[in-house]
Protein backbone atom coordinates (compact mmCIF):
# COMPACT_ATOMS: atom_id res chain seq x y z
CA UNK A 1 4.08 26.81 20.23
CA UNK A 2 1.15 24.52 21.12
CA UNK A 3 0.83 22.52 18.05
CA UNK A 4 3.00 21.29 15.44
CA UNK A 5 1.76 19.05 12.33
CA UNK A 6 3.88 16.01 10.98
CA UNK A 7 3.23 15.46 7.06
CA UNK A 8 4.82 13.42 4.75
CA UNK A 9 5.70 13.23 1.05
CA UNK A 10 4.05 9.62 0.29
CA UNK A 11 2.22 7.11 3.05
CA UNK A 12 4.49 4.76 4.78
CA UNK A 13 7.30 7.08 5.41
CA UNK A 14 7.23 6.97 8.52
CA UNK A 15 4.40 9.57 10.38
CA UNK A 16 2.65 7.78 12.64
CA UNK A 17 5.93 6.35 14.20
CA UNK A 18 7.74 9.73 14.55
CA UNK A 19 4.83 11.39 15.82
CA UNK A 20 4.68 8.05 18.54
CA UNK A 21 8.28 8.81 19.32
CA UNK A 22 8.10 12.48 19.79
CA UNK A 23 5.26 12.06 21.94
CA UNK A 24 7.05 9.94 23.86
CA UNK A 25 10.26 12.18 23.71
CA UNK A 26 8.20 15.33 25.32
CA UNK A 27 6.26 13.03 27.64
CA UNK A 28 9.29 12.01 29.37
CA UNK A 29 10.79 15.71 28.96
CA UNK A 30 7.02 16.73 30.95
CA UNK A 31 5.26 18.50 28.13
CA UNK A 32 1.55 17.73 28.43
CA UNK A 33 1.56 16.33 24.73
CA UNK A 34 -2.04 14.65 23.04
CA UNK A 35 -2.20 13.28 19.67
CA UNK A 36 -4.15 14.38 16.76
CA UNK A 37 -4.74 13.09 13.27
CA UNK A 38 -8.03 14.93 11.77
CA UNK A 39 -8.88 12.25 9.22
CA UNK A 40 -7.29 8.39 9.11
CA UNK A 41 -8.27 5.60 6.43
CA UNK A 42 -7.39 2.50 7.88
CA UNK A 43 -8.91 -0.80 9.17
CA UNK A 44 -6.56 -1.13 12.29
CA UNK A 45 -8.84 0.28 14.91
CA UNK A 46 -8.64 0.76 18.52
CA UNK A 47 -11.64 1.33 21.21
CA UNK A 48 -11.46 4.36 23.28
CA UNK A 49 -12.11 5.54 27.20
CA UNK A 50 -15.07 6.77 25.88
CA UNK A 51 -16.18 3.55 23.88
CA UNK A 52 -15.46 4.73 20.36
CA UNK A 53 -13.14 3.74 18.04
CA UNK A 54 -10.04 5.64 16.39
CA UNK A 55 -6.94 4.50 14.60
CA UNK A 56 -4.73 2.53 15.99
CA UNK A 57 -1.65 4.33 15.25
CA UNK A 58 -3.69 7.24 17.97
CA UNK A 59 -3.79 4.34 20.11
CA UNK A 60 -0.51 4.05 19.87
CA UNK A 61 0.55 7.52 20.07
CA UNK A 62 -1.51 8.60 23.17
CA UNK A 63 0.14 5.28 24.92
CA UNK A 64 3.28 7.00 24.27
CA UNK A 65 1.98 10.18 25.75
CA UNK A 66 0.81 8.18 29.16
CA UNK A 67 -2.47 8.89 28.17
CA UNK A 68 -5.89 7.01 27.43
CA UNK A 69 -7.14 6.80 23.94
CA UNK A 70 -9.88 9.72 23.41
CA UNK A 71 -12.46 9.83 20.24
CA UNK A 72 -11.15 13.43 20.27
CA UNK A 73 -7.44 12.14 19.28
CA UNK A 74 -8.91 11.34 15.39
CA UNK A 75 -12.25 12.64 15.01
CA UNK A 76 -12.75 11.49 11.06
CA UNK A 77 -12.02 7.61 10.62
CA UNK A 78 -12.60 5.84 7.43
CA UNK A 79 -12.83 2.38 7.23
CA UNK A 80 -12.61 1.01 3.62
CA UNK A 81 -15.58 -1.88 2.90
CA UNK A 82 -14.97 -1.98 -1.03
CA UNK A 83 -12.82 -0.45 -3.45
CA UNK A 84 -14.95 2.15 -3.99
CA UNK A 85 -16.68 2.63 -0.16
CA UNK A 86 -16.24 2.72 3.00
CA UNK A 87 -17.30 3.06 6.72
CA UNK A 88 -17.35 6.67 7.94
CA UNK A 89 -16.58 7.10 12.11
CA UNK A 90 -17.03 10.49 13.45
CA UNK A 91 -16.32 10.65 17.11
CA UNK A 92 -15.77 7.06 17.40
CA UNK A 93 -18.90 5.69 16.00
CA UNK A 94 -20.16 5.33 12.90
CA UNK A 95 -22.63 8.08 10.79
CA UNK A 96 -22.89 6.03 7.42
CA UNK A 97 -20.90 5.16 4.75
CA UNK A 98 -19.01 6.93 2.16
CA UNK A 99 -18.84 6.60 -1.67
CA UNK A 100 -15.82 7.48 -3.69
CA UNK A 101 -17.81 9.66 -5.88
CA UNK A 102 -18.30 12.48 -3.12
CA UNK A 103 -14.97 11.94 -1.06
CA UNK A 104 -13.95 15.22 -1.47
CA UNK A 105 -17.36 16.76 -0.42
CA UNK A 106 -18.06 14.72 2.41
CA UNK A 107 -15.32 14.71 4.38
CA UNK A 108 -15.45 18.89 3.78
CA UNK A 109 -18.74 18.77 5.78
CA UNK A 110 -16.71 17.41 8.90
CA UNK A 111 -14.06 19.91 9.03
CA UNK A 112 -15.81 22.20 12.14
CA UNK A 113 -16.19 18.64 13.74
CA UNK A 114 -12.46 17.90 13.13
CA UNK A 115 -11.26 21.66 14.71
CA UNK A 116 -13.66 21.24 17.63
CA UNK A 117 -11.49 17.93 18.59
CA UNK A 118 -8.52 19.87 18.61
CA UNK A 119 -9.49 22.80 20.07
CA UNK A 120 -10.61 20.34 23.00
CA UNK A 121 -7.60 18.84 23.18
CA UNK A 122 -5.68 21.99 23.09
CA UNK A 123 -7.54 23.70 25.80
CA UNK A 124 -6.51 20.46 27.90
CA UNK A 125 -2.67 19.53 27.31
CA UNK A 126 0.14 21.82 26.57
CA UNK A 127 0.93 20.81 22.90
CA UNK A 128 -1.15 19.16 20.54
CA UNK A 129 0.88 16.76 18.03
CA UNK A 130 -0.88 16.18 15.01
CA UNK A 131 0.00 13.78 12.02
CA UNK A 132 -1.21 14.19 8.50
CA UNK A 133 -2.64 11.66 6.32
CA UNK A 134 -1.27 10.46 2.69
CA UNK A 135 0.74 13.47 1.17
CA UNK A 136 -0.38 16.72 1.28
CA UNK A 137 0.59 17.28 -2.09
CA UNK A 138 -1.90 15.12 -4.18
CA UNK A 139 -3.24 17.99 -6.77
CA UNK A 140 -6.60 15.23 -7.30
CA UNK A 141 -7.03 15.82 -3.40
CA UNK A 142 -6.20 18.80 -2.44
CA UNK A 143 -9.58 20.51 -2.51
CA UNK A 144 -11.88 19.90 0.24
CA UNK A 145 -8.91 18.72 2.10
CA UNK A 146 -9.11 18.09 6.10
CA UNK A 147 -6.18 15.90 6.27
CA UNK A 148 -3.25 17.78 5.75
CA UNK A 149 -2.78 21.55 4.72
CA UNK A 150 -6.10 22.27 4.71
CA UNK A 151 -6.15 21.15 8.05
CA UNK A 152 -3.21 23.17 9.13
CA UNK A 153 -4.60 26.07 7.28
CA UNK A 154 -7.74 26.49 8.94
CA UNK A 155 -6.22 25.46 12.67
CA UNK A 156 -2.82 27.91 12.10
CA UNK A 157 -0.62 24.90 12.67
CA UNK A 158 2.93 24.73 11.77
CA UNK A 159 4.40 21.93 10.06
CA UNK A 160 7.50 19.42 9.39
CA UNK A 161 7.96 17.56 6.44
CA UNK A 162 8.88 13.58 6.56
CA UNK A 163 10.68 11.80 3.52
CA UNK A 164 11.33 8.77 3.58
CA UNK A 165 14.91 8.21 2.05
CA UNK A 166 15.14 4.69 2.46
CA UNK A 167 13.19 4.22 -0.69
CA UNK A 168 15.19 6.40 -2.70
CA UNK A 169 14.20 9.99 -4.41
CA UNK A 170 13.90 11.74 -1.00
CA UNK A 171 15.35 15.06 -2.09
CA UNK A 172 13.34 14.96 -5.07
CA UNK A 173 9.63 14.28 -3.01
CA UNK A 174 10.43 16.97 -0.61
CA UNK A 175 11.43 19.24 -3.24
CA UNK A 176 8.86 18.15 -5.38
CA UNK A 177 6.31 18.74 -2.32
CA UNK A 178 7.10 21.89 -1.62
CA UNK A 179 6.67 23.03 -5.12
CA UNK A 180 2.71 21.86 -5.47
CA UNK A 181 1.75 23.41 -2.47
CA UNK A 182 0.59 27.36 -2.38
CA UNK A 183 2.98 30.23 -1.20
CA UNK A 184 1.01 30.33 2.14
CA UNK A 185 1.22 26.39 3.12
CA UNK A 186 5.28 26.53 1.69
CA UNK A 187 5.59 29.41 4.40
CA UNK A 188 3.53 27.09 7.04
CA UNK A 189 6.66 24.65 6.41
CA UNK A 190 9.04 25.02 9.24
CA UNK A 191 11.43 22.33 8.95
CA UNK A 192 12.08 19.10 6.75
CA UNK A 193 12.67 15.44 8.18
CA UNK A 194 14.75 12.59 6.77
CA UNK A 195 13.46 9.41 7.97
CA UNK A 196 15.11 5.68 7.72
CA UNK A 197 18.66 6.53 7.14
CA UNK A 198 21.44 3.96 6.65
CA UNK A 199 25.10 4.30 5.90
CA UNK A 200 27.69 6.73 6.31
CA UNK A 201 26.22 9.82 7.18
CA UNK A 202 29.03 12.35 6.10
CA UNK A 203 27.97 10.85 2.49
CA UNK A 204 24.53 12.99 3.12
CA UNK A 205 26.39 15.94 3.99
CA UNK A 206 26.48 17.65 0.62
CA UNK A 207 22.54 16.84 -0.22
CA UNK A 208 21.35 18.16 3.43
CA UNK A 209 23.46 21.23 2.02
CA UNK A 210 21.90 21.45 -1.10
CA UNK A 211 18.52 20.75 0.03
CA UNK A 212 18.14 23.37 2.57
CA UNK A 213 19.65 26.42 -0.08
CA UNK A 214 16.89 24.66 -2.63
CA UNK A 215 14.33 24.97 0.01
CA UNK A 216 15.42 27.45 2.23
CA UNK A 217 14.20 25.13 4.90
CA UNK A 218 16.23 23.78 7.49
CA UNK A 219 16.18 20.44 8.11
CA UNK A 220 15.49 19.15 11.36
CA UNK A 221 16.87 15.70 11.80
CA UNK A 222 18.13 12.87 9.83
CA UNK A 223 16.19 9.75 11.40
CA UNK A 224 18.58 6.21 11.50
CA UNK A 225 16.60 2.83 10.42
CA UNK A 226 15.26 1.28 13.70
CA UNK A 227 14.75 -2.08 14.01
CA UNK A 228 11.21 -0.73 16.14
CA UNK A 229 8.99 -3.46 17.25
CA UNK A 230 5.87 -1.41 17.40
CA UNK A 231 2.12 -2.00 15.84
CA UNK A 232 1.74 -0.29 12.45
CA UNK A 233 -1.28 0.23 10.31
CA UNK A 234 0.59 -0.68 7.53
CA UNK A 235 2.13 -3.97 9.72
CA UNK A 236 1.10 -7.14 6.84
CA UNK A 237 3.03 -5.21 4.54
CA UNK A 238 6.08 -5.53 7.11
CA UNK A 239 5.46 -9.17 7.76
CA UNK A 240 5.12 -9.97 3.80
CA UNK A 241 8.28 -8.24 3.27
CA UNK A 242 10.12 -11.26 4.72
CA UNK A 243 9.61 -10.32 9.04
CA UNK A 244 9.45 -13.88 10.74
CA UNK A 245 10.34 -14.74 13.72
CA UNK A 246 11.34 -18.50 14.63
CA UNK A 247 12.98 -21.04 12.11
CA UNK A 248 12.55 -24.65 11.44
CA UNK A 249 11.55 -26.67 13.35
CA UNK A 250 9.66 -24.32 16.00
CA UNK A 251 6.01 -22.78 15.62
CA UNK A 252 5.06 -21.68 12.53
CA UNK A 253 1.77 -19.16 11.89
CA UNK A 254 0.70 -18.45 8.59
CA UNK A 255 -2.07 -15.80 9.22
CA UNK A 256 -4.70 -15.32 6.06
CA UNK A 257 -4.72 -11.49 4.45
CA UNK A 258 -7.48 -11.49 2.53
CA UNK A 259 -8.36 -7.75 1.33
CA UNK A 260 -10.24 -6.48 3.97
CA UNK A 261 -8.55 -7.63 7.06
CA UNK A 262 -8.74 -5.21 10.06
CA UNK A 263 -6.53 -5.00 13.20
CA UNK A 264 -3.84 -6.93 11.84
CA UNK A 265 -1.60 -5.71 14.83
CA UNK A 266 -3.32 -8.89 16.68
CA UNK A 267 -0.25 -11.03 15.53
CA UNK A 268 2.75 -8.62 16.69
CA UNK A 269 2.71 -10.49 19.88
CA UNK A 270 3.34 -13.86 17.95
CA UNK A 271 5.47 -12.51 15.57
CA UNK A 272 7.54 -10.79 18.35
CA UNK A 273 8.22 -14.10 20.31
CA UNK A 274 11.93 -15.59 19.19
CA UNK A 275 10.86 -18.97 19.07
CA UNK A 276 7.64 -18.27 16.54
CA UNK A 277 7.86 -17.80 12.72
CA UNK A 278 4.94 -15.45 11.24
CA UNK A 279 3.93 -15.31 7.45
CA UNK A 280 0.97 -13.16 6.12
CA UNK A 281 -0.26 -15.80 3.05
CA UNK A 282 -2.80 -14.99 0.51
CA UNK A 283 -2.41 -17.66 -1.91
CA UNK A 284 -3.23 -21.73 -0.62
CA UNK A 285 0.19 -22.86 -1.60
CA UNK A 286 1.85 -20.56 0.64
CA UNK A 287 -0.04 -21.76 4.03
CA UNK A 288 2.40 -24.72 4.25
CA UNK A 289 4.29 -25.43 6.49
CA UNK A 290 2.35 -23.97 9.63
CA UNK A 291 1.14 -25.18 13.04
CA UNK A 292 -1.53 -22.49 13.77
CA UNK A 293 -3.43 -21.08 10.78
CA UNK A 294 -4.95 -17.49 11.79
CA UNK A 295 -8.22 -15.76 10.29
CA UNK A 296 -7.59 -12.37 11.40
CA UNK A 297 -10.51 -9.81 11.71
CA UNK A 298 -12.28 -8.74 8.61
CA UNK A 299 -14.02 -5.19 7.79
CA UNK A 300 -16.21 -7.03 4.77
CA UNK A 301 -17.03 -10.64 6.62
CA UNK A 302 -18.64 -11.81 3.63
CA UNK A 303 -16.88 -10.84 0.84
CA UNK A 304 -13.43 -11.83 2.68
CA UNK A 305 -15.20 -15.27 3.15
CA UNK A 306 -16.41 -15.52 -0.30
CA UNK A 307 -12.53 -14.54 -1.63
CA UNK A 308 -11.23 -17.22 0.74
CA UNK A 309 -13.17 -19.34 -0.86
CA UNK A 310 -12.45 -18.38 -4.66
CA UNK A 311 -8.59 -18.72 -4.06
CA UNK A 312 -9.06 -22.38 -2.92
CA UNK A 313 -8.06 -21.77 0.51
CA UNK A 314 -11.12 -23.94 1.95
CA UNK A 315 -9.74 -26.94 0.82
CA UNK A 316 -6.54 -26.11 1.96
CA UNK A 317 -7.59 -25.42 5.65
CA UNK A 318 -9.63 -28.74 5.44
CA UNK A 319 -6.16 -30.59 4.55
CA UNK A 320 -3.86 -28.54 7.32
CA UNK A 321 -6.65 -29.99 10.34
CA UNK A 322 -6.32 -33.25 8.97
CA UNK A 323 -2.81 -33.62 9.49
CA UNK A 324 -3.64 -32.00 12.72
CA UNK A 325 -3.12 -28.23 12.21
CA UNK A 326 -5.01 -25.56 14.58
CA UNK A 327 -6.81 -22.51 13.46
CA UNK A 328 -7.85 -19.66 15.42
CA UNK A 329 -10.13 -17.13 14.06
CA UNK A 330 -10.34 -13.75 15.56
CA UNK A 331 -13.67 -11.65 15.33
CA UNK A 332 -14.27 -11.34 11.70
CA UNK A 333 -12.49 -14.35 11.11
CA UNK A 334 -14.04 -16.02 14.01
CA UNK A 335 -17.66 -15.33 12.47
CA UNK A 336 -16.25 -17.43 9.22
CA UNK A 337 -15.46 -20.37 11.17
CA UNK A 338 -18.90 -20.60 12.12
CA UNK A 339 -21.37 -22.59 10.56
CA UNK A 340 -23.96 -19.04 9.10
CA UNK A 341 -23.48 -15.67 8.87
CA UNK A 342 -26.98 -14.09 9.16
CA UNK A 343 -26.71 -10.01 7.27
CA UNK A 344 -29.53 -8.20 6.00
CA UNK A 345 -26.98 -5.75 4.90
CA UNK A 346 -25.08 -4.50 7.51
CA UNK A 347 -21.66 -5.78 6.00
CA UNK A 348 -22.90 -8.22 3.27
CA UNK A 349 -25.00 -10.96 2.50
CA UNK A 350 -26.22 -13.70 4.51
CA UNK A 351 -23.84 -16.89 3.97
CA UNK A 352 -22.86 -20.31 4.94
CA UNK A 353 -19.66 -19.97 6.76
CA UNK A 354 -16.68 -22.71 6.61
CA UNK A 355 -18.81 -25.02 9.47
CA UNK A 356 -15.79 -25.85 11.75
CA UNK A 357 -16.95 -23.97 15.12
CA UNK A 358 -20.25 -25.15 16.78
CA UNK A 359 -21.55 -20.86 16.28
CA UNK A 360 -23.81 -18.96 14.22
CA UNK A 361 -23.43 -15.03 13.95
CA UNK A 362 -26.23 -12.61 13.20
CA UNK A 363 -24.92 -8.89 12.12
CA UNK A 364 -26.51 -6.69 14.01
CA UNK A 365 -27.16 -2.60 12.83
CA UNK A 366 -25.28 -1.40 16.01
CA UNK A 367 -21.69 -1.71 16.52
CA UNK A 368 -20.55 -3.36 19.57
CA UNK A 369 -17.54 -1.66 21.34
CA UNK A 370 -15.91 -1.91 24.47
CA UNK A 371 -12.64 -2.61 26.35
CA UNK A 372 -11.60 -5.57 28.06
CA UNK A 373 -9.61 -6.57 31.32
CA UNK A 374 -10.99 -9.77 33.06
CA UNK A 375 -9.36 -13.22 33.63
CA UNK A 376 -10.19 -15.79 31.33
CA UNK A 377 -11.38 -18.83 32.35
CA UNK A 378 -9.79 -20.89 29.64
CA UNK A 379 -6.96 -22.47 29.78
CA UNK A 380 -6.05 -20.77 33.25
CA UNK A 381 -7.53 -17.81 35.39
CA UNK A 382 -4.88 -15.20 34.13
CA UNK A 383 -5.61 -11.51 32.87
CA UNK A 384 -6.43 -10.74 29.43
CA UNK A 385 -7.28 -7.20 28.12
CA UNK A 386 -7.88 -5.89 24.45
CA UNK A 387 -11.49 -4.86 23.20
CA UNK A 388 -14.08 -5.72 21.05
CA UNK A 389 -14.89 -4.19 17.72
CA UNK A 390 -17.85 -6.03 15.80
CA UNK A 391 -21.36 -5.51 14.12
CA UNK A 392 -22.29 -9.46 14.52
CA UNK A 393 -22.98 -11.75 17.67
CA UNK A 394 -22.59 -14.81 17.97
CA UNK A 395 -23.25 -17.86 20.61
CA UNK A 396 -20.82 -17.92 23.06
CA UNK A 397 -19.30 -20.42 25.83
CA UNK A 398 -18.81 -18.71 29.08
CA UNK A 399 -16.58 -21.57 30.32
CA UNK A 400 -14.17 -20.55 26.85
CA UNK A 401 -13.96 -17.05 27.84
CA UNK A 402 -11.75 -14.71 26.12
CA UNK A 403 -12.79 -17.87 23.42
CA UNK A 404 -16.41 -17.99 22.18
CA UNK A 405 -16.08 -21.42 20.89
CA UNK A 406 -13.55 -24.17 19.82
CA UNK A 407 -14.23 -26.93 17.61
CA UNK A 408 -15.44 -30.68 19.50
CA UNK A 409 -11.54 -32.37 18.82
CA UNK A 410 -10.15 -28.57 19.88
CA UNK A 411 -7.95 -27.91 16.71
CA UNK A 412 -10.52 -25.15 15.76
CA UNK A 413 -10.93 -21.78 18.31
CA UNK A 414 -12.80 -18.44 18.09
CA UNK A 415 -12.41 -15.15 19.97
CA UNK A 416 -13.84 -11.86 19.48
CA UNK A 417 -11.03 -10.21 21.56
CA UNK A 418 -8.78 -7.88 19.69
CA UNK A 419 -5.34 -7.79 21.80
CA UNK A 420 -5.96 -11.62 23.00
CA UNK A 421 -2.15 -11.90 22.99
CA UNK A 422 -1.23 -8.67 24.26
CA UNK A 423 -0.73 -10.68 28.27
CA UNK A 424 2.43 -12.64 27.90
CA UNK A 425 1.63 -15.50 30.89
CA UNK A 426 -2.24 -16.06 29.25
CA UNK A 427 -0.66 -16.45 25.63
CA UNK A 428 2.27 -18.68 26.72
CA UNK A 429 -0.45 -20.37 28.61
CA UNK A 430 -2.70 -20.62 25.57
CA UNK A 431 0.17 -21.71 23.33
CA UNK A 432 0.55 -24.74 25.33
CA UNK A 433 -2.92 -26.00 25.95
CA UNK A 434 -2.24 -26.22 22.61
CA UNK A 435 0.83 -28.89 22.64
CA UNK A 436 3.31 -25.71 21.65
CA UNK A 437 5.63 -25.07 24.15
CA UNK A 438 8.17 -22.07 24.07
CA UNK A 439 7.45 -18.39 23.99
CA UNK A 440 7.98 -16.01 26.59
CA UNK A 441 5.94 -14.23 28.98
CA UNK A 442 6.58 -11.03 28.18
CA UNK A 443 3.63 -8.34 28.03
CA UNK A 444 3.59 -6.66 24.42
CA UNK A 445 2.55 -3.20 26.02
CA UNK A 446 6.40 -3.80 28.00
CA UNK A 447 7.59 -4.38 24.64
CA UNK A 448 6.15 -1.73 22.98
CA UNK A 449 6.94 1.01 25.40
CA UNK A 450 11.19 -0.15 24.89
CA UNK A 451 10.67 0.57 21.61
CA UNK A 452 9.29 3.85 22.21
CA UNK A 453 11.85 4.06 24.39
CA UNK A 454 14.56 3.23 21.94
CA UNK A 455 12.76 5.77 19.43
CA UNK A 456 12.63 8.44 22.14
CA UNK A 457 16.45 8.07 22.63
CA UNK A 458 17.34 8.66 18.81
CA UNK A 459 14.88 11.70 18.07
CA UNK A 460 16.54 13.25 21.37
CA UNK A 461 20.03 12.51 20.06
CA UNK A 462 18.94 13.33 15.76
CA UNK A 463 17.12 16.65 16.00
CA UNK A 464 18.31 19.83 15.79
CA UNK A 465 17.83 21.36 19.52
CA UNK A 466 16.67 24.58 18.06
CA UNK A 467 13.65 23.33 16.87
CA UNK A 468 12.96 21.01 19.36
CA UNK A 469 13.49 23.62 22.17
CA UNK A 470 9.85 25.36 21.23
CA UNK A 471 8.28 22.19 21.83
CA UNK A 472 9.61 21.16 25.06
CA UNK A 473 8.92 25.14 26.23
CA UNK A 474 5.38 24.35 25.43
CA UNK A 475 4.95 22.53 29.27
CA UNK A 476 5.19 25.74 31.04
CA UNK A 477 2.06 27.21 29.31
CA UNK A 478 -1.18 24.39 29.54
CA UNK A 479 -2.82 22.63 32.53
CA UNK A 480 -3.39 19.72 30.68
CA UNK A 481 -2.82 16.35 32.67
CA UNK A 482 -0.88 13.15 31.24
CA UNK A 483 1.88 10.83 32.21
CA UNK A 484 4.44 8.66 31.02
CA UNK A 485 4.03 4.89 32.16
């Protein structure tokens, strides 16, 4: 076996993490393992060795593997702009946009573009781990699909089947799964997967029973709840659900989620510190109380400014640096804080933007993208790495850098670095040019790697050794290269 395929029932059950932690589990076990995901819709985005952009979930997963992010690792990324378009990447850079109205047909067109990527990355490593998208079992979708089955179809790949069970109905989705799909994609089903389990786990006993003579499937693991500190492309949702860290009393970040925010996984490093409380808001009466108010990055900078604005939250900002708040802006959110937004329909309109930084941004038609690793020069020379991911530019001060600007009485800052937390000295540094102590200097890459760690461990201990064996047999065939760090 050189490739297996991870699908689930619903999104958010769990895919991108399990296919993080069984990269990580063969890594360590020396299988030359790369991600895959053919197609991805999401606005968490990471910058490649190559200078293109792919999810960040493949970021993820290839750092899991030991291995630098490739373009090749998701080949079809769509980044939604409105409710009805969005930003089409192929090979990390974008070709145009797409309209709801010929989803199915366009991403069709891409499908040799999707199985050269693979077939690239399968010549170089020993086993190619590929996540779907979605569910594969969405009858509206299934035609023209490049995500899921039709995907594994036309590459010959075999695949496990994630439910999720910690939102009830999992032996009905997996069932229910099975029996949309055709003969020959029930018969590409290997194994089934039971993610997020708590309790007692005799009490599943009986159901795993039933569910394998429904099926005729075996299943291959029953996955425990983790508490997993890792980036997620679905991470606001986390932090909304109630995830703070902190309590009274110590630094509290409300961080603004208007609809099109991108690379949310900016604040995990914030939101991982003990002593710092983290709240995604998106009403003005929820920003209160907070210390640092945070305008993430934005795929839409002009409609996201002209919602922030509609919800009242202009006044609201206004009234938090009064009484001596701080607000950082990040990229998108960054371009905001400046005092015009220049677009002759790149992303938007031209617009007046909320006048607090001393900036003015001009969209430009080419995207910039590119990595970072320098030492900053504000508030201390100390590393900081992350990338940049933007269509505008803006003025910048060199003696700010990884900041572009910050507001004359310094309450207001700017940065277009993505990952401008991810070094735990320069953010514990940054924290308290800012008159708040605390935090740690921990590295989030050190944090994220125990957690793959941790997730490692269980997979090794929860899946059936019978179907895992395959895989880890799979390092005595390639030449591929990789590593774990």
């Amino acid at each position: 076996m050189n490739a297996l395929m991870l699908q689930g029932t619903a999104s958010g059950v769990g895919k991108s993490v399990l296919t993080a932690g069984l990269c990580r589990l063969l890594a360590r076990r020396g299988v030359r393992v790369a991600p895959f995901k053919p197609q991805n819709m999401s606005n968490n985005a990471a910058v490649t060795i190559e200078g293109g952009e792919i999810g960040r979930a493949q970021a993820l997963q290839a750092l899991a593997c030991g291995l630098e992010p490739s373009v090749h690792m998701n080949p079809l990324l769509i980044k939604p702009e409105a409710d009805c378009t969005a930003q089409l990447i192929v090979r990390g850079h974008p070709v145009g946009r797409l309209e709801a109205a010929r989803f199915r047909e366009e991403r069709q067109r891409w499908l040799a573009t999707i199985l050269e990527s693979f077939e690239e990355l399968r010549r170089q490593y020993d086993l190619v781990l590929t996540e779907g998208a979605g569910s594969p079992a969405e009858p509206n979708l299934r035609r023209g699909d490049v995500a899921n089955m039709g995907f594994a179809e036309a590459a010959d790949v075999p695949v496990w089947l994630i439910g999720d069970i910690d939102c009830g109905g999992v032996f009905a989705s997996l069932t229910g799964t099975l029996e949309i799909l055709s003969p020959s994609e029930q018969a590409r089903v290997q194994a089934l997967l039971i993610n997020r389990f708590r309790g007692h786990r005799p009490l599943l006993s009986d159901g795993l029973d039933w569910l394998t003579a429904k099926t005729g499937k075996p299943v291959a693991g029953v996955i425990p709840w983790l508490p997993l500190d890792l980036p997620e492309e679905d991470a606001p949702l986390r932090h909304q659900a109630g995830h703070r860290g902190g309590g009274i009393g110590e630094l509290q970040v409300a961080v603004i989620g208007y609809p099109r925010m991108s690379n949310s996984d900016d604040i995990d490093p914030l939101a991982a510190e003990p002593s710092i409380g983290v709240r995604f808001v998106r009403r003005p009466d929820e920003l209160q109380p907070a210390d640092l108010a945070i305008l993430p990055g934005s795929k839409a900078v002009a409609a996201d400014l002209e919602w922030l604005r509609a919800q009242g939250f202009e006044a609201t900002l206004a009234r938090h640096l009064r009484y001596g708040g701080k607000i950082l802006g990040i990229c998108g959110g960054m371009q905001m804080l400046g005092q015009r937004i220049i677009d002759d329909g790149v992303e938007g309109a031209s617009c007046a933007g909320l006048g607090w930084l001393p900036l003015t941004t001009a969209m430009q038609p080419e995207k910039t993208l590119k990595r970072i690793d320098a030492t900053a020069a504000f508030p201390a020379p100390l590393r900081v790495t992350g990338y940049e991911i933007h269509h505008g530019e803006s003025d910048r001060d060199p003696a700010l850098f990884p900041f572009a600007a910050r507001s004359e009485d310094g309450q207001v800052w700017g940065s277009y670095l993505h990952g401008l937390f991810e070094q735990g000295p320069f953010r514990q540094a940054f924290l308290a040019a800012l008159c708040f102590s605390g935090g740690t200097a921990v590295d989030q890459r050190q944090r994220t790697l125990t957690a793959l760690d941790l997730l490692a461990d269980t997979l090794e201990r929860e899946l059936d050794p019978g179907l895992l064996a395959p895989l880890c047999k799979a390092n005595s065939l390639g030449t591929g290269k990789g590593g774990v760090p």
